[in-house]
Protein backbone atom coordinates (compact mmCIF):
# COMPACT_ATOMS: atom_id res chain seq x y z
CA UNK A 1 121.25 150.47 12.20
CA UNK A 2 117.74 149.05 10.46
CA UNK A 3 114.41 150.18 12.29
CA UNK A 4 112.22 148.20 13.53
CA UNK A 5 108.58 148.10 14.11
CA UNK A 6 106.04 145.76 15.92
CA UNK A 7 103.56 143.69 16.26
CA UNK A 8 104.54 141.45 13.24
CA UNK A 9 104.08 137.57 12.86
CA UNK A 10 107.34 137.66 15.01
CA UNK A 11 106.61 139.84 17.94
CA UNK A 12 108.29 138.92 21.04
CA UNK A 13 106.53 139.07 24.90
CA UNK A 14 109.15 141.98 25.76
CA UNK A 15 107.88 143.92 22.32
CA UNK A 16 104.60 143.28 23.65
CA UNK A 17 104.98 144.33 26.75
CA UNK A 18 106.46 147.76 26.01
CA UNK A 19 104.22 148.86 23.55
CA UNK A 20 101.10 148.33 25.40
CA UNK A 21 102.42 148.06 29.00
CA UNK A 22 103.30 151.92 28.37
CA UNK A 23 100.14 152.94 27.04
CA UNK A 24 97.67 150.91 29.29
CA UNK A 25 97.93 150.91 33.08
CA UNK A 26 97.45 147.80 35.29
CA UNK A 27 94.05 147.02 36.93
CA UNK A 28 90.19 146.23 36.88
CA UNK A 29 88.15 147.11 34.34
CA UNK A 30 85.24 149.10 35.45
CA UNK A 31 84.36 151.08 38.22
CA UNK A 32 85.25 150.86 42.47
CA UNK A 33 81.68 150.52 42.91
CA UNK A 34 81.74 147.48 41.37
CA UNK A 35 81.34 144.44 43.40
CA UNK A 36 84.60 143.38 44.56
CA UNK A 37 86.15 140.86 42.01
CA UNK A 38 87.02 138.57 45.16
CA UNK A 39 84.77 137.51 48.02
CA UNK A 40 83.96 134.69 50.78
CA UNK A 41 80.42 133.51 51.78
CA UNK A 42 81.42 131.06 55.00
CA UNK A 43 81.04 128.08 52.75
CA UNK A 44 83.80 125.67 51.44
CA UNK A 45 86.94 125.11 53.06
CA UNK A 46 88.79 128.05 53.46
CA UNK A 47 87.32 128.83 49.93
CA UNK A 48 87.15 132.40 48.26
CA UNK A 49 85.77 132.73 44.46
CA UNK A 50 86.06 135.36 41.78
CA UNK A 51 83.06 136.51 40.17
CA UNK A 52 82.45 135.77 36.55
CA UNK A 53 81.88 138.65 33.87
CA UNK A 54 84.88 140.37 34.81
CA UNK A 55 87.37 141.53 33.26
CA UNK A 56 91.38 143.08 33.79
CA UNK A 57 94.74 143.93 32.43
CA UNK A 58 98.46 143.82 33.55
CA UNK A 59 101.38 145.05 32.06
CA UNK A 60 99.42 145.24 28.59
CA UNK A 61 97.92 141.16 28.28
CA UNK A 62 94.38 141.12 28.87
CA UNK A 63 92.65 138.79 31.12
CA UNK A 64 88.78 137.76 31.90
CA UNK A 65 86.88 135.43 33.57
CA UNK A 66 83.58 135.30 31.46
CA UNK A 67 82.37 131.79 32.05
CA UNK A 68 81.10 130.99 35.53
CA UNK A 69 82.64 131.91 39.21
CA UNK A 70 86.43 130.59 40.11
CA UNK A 71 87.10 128.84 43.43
CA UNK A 72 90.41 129.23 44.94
CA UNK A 73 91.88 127.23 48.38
CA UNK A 74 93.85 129.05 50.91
CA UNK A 75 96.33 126.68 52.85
CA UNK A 76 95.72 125.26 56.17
CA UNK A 77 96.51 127.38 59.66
CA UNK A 78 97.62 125.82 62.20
CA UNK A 79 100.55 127.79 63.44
CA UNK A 80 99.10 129.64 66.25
CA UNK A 81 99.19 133.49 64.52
CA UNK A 82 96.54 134.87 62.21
CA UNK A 83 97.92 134.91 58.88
CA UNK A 84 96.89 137.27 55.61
CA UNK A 85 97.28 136.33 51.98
CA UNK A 86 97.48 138.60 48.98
CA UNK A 87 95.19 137.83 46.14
CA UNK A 88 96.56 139.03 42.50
CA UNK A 89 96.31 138.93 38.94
CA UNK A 90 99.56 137.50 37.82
CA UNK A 91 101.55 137.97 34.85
CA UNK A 92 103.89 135.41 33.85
CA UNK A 93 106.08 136.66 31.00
CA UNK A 94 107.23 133.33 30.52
CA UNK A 95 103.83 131.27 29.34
CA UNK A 96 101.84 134.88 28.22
CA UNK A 97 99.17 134.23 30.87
CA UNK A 98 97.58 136.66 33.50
CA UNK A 99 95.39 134.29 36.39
CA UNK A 100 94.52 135.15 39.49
CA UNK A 101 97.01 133.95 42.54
CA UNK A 102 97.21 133.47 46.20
CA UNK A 103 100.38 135.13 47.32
CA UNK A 104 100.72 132.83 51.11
CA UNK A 105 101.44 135.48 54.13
CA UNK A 106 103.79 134.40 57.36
CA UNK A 107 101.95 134.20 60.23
CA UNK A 108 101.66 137.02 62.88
CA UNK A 109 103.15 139.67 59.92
CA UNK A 110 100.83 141.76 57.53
CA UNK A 111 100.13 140.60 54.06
CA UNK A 112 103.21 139.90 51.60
CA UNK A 113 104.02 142.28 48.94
CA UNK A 114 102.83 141.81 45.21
CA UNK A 115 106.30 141.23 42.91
CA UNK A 116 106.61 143.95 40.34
CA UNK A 117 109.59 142.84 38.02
CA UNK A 118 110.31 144.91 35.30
CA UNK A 119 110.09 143.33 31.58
CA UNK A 120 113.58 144.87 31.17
CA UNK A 121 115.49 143.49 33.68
CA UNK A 122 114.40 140.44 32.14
CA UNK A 123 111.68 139.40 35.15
CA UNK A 124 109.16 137.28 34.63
CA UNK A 125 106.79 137.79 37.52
CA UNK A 126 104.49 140.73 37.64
CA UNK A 127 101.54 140.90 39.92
CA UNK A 128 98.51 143.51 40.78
CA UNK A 129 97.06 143.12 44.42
CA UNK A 130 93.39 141.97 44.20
CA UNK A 131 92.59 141.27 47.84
CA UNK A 132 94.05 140.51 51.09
CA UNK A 133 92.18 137.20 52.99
CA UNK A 134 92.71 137.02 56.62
CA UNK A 135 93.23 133.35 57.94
CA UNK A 136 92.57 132.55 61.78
CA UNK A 137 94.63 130.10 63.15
CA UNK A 138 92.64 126.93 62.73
CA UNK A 139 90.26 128.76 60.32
CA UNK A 140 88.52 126.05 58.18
CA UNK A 141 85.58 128.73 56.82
CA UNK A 142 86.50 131.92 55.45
CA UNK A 143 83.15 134.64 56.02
CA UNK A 144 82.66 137.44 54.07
CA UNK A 145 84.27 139.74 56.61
CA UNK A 146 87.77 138.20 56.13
CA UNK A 147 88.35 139.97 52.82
CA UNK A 148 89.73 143.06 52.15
CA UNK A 149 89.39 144.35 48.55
CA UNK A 150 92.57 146.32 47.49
CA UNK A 151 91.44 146.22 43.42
CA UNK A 152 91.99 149.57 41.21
CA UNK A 153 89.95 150.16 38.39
CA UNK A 154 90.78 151.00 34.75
CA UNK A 155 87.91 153.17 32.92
CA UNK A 156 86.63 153.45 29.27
CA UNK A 157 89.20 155.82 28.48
CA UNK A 158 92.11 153.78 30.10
CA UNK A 159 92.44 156.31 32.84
CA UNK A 160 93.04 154.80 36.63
CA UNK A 161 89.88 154.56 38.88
CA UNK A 162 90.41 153.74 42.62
CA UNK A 163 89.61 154.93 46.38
CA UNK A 164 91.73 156.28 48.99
CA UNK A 165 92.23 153.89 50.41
CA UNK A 166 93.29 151.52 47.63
CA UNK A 167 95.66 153.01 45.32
CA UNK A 168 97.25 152.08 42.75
CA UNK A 169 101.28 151.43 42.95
CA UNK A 170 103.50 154.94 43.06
CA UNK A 171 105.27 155.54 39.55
CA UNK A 172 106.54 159.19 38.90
CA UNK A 173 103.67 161.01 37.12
CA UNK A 174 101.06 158.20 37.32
CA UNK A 175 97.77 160.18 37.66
CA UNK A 176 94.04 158.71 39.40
CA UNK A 177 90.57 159.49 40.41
CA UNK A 178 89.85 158.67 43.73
CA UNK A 179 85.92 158.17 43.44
CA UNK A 180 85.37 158.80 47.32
CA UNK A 181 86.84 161.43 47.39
CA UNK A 182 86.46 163.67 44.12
CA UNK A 183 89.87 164.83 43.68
CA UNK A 184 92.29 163.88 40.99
CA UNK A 185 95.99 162.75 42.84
CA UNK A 186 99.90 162.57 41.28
CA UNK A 187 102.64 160.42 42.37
CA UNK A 188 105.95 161.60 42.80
CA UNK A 189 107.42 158.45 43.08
CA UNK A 190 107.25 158.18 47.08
CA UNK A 191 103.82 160.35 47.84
CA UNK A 192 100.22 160.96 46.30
CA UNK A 193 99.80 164.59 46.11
CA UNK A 194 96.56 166.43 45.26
CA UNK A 195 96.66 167.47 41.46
CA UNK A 196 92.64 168.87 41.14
CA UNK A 197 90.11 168.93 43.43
CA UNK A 198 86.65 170.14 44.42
CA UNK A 199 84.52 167.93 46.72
CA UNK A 200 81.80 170.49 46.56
CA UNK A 201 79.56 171.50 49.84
CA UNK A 202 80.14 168.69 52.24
CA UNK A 203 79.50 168.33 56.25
CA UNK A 204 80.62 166.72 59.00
CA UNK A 205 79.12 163.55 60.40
CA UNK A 206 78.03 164.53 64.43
CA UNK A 207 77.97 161.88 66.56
CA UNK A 208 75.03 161.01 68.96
CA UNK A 209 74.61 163.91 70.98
CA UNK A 210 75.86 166.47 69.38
CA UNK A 211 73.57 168.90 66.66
CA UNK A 212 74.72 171.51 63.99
CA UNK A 213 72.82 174.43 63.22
CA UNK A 214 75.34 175.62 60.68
CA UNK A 215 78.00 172.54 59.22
CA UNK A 216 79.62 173.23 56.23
CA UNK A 217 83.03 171.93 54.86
CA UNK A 218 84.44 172.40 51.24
CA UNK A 219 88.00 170.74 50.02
CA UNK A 220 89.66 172.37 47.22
CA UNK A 221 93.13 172.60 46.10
CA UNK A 222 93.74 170.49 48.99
CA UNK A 223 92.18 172.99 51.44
CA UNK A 224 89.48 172.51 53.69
CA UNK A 225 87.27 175.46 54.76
CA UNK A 226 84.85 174.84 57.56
CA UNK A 227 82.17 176.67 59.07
CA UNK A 228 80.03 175.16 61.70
CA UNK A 229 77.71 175.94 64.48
CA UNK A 230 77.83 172.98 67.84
CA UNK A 231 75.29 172.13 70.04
CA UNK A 232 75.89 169.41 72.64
CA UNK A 233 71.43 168.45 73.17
CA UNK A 234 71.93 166.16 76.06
CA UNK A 235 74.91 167.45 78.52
CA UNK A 236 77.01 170.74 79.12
CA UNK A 237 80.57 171.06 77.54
CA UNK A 238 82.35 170.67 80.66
CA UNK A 239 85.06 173.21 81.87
CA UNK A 240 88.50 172.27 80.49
CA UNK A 241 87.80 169.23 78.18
CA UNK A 242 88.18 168.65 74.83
CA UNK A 243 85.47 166.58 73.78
CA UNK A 244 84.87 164.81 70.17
CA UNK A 245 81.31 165.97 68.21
CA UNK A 246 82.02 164.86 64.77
CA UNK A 247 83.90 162.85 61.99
CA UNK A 248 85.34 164.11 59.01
CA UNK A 249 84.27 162.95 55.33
CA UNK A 250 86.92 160.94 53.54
CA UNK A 251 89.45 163.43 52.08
CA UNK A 252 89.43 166.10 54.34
CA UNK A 253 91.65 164.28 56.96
CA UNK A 254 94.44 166.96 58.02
CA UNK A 255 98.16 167.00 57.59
CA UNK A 256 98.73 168.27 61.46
CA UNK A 257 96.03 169.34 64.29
CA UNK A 258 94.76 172.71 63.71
CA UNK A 259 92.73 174.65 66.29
CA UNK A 260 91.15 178.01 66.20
CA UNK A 261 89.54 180.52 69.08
CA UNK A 262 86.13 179.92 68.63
CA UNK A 263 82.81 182.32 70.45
CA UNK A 264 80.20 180.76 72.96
CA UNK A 265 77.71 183.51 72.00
CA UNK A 266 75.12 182.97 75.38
CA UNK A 267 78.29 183.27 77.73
CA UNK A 268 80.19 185.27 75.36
CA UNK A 269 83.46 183.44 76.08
CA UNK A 270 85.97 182.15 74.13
CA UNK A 271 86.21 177.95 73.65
CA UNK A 272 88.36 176.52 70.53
CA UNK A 273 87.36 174.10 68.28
CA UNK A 274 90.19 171.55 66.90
CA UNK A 275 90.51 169.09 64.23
CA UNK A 276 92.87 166.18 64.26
CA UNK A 277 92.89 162.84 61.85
CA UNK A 278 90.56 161.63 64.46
CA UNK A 279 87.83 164.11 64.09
CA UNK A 280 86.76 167.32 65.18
CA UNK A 281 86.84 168.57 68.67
CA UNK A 282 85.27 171.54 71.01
CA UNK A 283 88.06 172.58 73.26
CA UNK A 284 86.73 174.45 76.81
CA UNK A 285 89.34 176.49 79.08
CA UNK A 286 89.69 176.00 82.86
CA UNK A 287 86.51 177.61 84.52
CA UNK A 288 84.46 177.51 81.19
CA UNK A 289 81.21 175.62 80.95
CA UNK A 290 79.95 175.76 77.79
CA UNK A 291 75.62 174.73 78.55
CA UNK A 292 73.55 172.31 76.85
CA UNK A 293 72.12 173.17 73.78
CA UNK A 294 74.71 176.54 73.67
CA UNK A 295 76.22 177.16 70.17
CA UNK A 296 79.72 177.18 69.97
CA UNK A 297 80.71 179.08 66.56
CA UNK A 298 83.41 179.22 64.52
CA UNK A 299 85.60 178.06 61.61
CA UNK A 300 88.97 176.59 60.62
CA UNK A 301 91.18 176.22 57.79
CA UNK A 302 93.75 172.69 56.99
CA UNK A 303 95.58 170.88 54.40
CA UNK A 304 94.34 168.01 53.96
CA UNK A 305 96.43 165.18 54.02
CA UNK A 306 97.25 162.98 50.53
């Protein structure tokens, strides 16, 4: 059997497509800060536009938009149920062009999925998600509010950018840097999990209210570490509540609730503080009172969740 080798004057989209659809992953080029590639502004009808200087790739085939800004249309609304389209950058094996889509949503469901077809099954269709546009019933003005970006980023080195809360696709192995979050996450296929990370000295956010003389949280290897100090300024912890003081930082969300025995020093009793995926939370027994501007001290340990 001859060998073969390609690109040569008669290189084929599939050839193509597995050379450099191996080697370069799917998405933005630049950075999640970056303005989102899609946006609204209220003004059209039912208009969203894609900024110009941009710039992407799919499945190995380039694509920009250097000129000016695109305007895209979103169909009418009048069924009765808010409706949400997908925006994507679409491959079509068939013509050798990557443009950017609207993918139409049913009305009263979520937003439709992006079609991944693999070159080898012989597909022709492959889409990344861009945004997701939400569409009132009746909606003939789209604000700024009504899009959701869900874009991944591709850096100089080829290596996958994103946040956590837009990801790129699962694929065994496939490897990112979530920039909110500072840690480095693997697919399995099914789950992220956390490869390597270190956010560094990080703290809670207290809500209105509530004061820290001591607040300090550090993720690594997954692992969150809290210690932390509470002060409620403006009203007593009352006897058997549980009572929210503080969000967490992005990242540091746990797997399960986790609470710990925790000291009031000035009554020298024992309250508990607890974290959820809602927050953190000062826990008082029956017949406890924990008095305004009393510390309550203490730390806790989680996984945090993918």
């Amino acid at each position: 059997m001859a060998e073969s080798s390609y690109p040569n004057p008669g290189v084929t989209e599939a050839q193509h497509e597995r050379l450099l659809g191996r080697a370069l992953p799917s998405g933005l080029l630049g950075h999640p800060d970056d303005q989102p590639l899609v946006y609204a502004d209220g003004t059209g009808t039912r208009e969203i536009r894609i900024r110009a200087s941009r710039q992407g790739a799919v499945e190995g085939y380039g694509w920009a938009n250097d000129a000016a800004v695109i305007t895209k249309t979103l169909a009418a609304n009048t069924s009765g149920s808010t409706r949400v389209d997908l925006v994507v950058l679409r491959l079509n094996r068939s013509t050798w062009t990557v443009t950017v889509q609207i993918v139409q949503g049913t009305p009263g469901a979520g937003a439709p999925a992006a079609t991944r077809t693999p070159a080898t099954g012989g597909g022709t269709i492959y889409e990344i998600e861009l945004a997701t546009v939400t569409v009132a019933n009746n909606a003939t003005t789209l604000a700024g509010s009504t899009v959701t970006d869900k874009a991944w980023y591709l850096n100089e080195d080829g290596q996958i950018l994103c946040e956590s809360d837009r990801r790129p696709p699962h694929h065994p192995g496939r490897s990112a840097f979530e920039t909110d979050t500072g840690r480095w996450i693997l697919s399995d296929g099914t789950v992220w999990r956390n490869a390597v990370d270190d956010s560094g000295l990080l703290a809670v956010s207290m809500l209105s209210g509530f004061g820290a003389t001591e607040n300090t949280l550090q993720r690594r290897g997954g692992v969150c570490v809290l210690n932390i100090k509470v002060q409620r300024t403006n009203a007593a912890f009352p006897a058997g509540s549980t009572t929210k003081v503080a969000n967490l930082p992005a990242g540091c969300t746990p797997t399960f609730p986790v609470q710990s025995a925790v000291m009031w020093w000035s009554g020298a009793q024992v309250a508990g503080l607890r974290v959820t995926s809602s927050g953190l939370y000062v826990v008082t027994p029956a017949g406890v009172t924990v008095a305004e501007d009393r510390t309550v001290d203490g730390s806790l340990v989680w996984h945090a969740a993918s």
